[in-house]
Protein backbone atom coordinates (compact mmCIF):
# COMPACT_ATOMS: atom_id res chain seq x y z
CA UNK A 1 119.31 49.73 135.83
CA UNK A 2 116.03 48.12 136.17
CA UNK A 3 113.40 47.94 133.78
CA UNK A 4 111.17 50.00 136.22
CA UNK A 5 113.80 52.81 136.25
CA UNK A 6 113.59 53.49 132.43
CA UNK A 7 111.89 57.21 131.47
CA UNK A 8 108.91 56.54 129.55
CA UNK A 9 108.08 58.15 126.14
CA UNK A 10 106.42 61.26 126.33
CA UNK A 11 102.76 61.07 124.30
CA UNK A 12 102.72 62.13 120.47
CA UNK A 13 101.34 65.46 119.50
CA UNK A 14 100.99 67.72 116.48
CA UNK A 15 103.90 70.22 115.96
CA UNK A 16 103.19 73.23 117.93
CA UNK A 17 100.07 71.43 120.25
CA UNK A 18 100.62 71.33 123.75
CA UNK A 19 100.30 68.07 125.58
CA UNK A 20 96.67 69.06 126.84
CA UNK A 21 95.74 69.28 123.39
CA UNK A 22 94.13 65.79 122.19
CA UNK A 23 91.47 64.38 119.04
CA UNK A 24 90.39 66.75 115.69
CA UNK A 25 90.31 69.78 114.90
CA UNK A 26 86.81 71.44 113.41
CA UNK A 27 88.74 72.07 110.15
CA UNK A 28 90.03 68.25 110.24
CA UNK A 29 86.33 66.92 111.08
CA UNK A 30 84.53 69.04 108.32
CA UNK A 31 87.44 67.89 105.57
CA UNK A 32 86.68 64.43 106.54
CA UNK A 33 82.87 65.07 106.33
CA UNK A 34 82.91 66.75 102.94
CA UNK A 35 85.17 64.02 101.39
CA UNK A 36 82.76 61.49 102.45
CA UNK A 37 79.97 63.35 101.16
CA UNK A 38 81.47 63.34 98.05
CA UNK A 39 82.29 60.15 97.98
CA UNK A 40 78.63 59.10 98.88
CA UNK A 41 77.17 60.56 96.11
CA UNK A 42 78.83 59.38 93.85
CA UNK A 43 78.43 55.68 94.75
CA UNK A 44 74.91 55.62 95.67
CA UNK A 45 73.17 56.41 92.35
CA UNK A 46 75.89 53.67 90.56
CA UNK A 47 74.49 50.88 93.45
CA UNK A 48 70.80 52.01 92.93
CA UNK A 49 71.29 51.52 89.41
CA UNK A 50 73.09 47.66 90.28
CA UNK A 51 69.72 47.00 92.63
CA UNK A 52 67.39 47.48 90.10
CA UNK A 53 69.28 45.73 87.30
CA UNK A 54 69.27 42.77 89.77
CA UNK A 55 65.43 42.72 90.47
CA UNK A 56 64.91 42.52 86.68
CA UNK A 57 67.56 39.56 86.20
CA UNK A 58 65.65 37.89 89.38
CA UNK A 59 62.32 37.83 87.91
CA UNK A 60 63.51 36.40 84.65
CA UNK A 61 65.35 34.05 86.40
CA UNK A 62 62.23 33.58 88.77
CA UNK A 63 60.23 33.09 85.76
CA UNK A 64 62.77 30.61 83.97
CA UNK A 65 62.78 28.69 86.70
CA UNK A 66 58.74 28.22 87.18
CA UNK A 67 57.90 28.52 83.15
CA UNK A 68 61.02 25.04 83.88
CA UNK A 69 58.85 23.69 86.34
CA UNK A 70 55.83 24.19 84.97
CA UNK A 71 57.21 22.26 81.67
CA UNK A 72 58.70 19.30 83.73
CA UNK A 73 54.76 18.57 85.20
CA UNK A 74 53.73 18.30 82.19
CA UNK A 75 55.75 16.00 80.88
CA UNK A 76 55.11 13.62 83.59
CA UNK A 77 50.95 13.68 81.95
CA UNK A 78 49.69 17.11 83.85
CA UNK A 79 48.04 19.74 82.37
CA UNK A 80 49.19 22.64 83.56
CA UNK A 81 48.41 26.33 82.93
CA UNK A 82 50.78 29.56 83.31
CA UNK A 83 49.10 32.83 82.99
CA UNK A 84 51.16 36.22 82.56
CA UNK A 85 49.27 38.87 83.94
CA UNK A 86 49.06 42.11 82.09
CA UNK A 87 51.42 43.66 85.51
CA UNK A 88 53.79 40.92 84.81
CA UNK A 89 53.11 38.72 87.21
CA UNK A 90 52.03 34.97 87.09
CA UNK A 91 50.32 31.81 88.16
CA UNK A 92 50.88 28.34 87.88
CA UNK A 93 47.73 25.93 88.32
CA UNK A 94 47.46 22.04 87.44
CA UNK A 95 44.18 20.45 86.59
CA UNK A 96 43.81 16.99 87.48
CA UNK A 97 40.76 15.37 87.68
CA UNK A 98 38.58 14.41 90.59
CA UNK A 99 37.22 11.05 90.32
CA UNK A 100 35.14 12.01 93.37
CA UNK A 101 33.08 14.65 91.66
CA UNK A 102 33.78 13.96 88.07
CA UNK A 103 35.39 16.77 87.32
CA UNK A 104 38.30 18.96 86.49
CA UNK A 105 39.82 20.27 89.12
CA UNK A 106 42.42 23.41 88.80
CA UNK A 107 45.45 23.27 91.97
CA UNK A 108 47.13 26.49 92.21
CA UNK A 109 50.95 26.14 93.37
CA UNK A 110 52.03 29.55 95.23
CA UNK A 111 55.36 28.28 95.19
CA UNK A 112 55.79 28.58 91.32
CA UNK A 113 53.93 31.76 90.80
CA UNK A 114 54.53 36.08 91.74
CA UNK A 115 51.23 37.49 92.83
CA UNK A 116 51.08 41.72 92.24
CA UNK A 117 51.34 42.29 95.40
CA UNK A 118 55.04 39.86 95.56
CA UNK A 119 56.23 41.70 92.05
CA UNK A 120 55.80 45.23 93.49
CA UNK A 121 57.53 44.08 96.73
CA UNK A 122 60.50 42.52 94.91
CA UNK A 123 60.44 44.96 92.16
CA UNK A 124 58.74 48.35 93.33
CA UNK A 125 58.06 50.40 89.92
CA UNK A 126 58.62 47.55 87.62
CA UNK A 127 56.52 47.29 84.53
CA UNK A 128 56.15 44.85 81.62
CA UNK A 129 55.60 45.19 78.23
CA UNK A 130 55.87 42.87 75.28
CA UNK A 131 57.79 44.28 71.90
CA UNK A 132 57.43 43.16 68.42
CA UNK A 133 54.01 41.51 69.35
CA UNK A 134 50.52 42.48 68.12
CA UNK A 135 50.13 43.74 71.73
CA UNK A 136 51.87 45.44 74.08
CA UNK A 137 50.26 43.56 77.02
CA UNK A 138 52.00 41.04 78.57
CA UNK A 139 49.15 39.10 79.37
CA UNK A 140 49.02 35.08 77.72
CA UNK A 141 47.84 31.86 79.67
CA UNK A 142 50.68 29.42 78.27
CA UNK A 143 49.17 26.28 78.17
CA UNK A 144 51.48 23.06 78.53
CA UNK A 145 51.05 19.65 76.54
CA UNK A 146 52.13 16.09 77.74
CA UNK A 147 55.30 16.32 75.42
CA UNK A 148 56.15 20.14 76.97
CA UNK A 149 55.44 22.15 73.91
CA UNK A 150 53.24 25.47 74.68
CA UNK A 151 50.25 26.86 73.35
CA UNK A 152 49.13 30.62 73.88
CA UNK A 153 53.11 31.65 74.09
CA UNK A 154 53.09 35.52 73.24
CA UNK A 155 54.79 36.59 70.15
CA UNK A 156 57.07 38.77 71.20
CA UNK A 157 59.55 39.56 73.73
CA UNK A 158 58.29 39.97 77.23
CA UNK A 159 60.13 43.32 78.87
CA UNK A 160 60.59 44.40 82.24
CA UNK A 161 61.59 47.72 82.89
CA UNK A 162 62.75 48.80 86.58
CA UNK A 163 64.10 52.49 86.18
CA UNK A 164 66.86 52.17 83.37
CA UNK A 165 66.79 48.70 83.37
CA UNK A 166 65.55 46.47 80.95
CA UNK A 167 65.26 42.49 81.69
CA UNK A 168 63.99 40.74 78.43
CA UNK A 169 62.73 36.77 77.47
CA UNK A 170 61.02 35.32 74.87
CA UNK A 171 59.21 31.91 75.06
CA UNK A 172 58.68 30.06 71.85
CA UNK A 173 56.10 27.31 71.15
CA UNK A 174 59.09 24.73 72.25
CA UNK A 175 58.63 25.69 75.43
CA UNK A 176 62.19 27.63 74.73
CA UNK A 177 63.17 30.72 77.00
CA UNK A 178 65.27 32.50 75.53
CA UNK A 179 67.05 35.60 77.47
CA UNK A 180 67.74 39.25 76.01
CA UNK A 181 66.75 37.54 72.77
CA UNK A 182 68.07 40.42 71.08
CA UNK A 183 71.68 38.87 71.53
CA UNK A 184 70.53 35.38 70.58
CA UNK A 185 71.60 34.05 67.00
């Protein structure tokens, strides 16, 4: 007997389906649909929730990370200026002086600062607030010495809310950060 000779398996089918019959049944489809439906909501409001508790750990990180910077230039003999805007964003500028003109001159540096416009694009319906402070407005222009410490540092923690979320820092005189200060000892 050659191979070509052997009877070849008939196709699978359901108990009680013809041959002819192939694929879903409605029944089948709409099961699978309603099980998915389910399953759909309840995931999507717990991964909304994880987006927006990561835009609020990215902006204090963001922020660590320029407040860092913005420490580091001074050190090396800059003055530099950070001001926290009442909407929680920022801006870093340097002033140097111009021998040319005589005069101070103020460099912004877009790459360690969040305009509005970036914080509502990275954050939409993020606010900030500062608690245990005389104000509730974030805003302060931190001011940075040659030996790092800061003056204008608000008292108080700096909050930034995103739905349920709450991201929190505090910056002390040191030129600290501190994050969720609540937890720190």
């Amino acid at each position: 007997m050659r191979c070509n000779d052997l009877p070849l398996p008939l196709p699978a089918s359901r108990p009680g389906a013809d041959a002819a019959q192939a694929g879903f049944t409605l029944l089948e489809l709409l099961l699978t649909m309603v099980v998915m439906g389910v399953l759909l909501a309840i995931a999507v409001p717990s991964f909304q929730s994880l987006v927006q508790s990561q835009h609020g750990t990215d902006l204090t990180n963001q922020f660590a990370q320029d407040l860092a910077w913005a420490q580091g230039e001074a050190l090396s003999g800059q003055a530099v200026v950070m001001t926290l805007n009442a909407d929680g964003s920022w801006s870093v500028t340097e002033d140097t002086y111009d021998a040319s003109s005589s005069s101070i001159k103020s460099t912004a540096f877009p790459g360690h600062s969040l305009s509005s416009t970036q914080l509502q694009a990275d954050a939409p319906g993020v606010s900030c607030s500062l608690v245990g402070g005389s104000t509730t407005s974030c805003a302060a222009t931190l001011t940075f010495n040659s030996i790092g410490t800061v003056s204008g540092a608000p008292v108080g923690v700096i909050q930034y809310k995103t739905g349920t979320t709450t991201a929190s820092f505090q910056v002390f005189a040191s030129g600290t950060l501190v994050p969720n200060p609540s937890y720190a000892s």
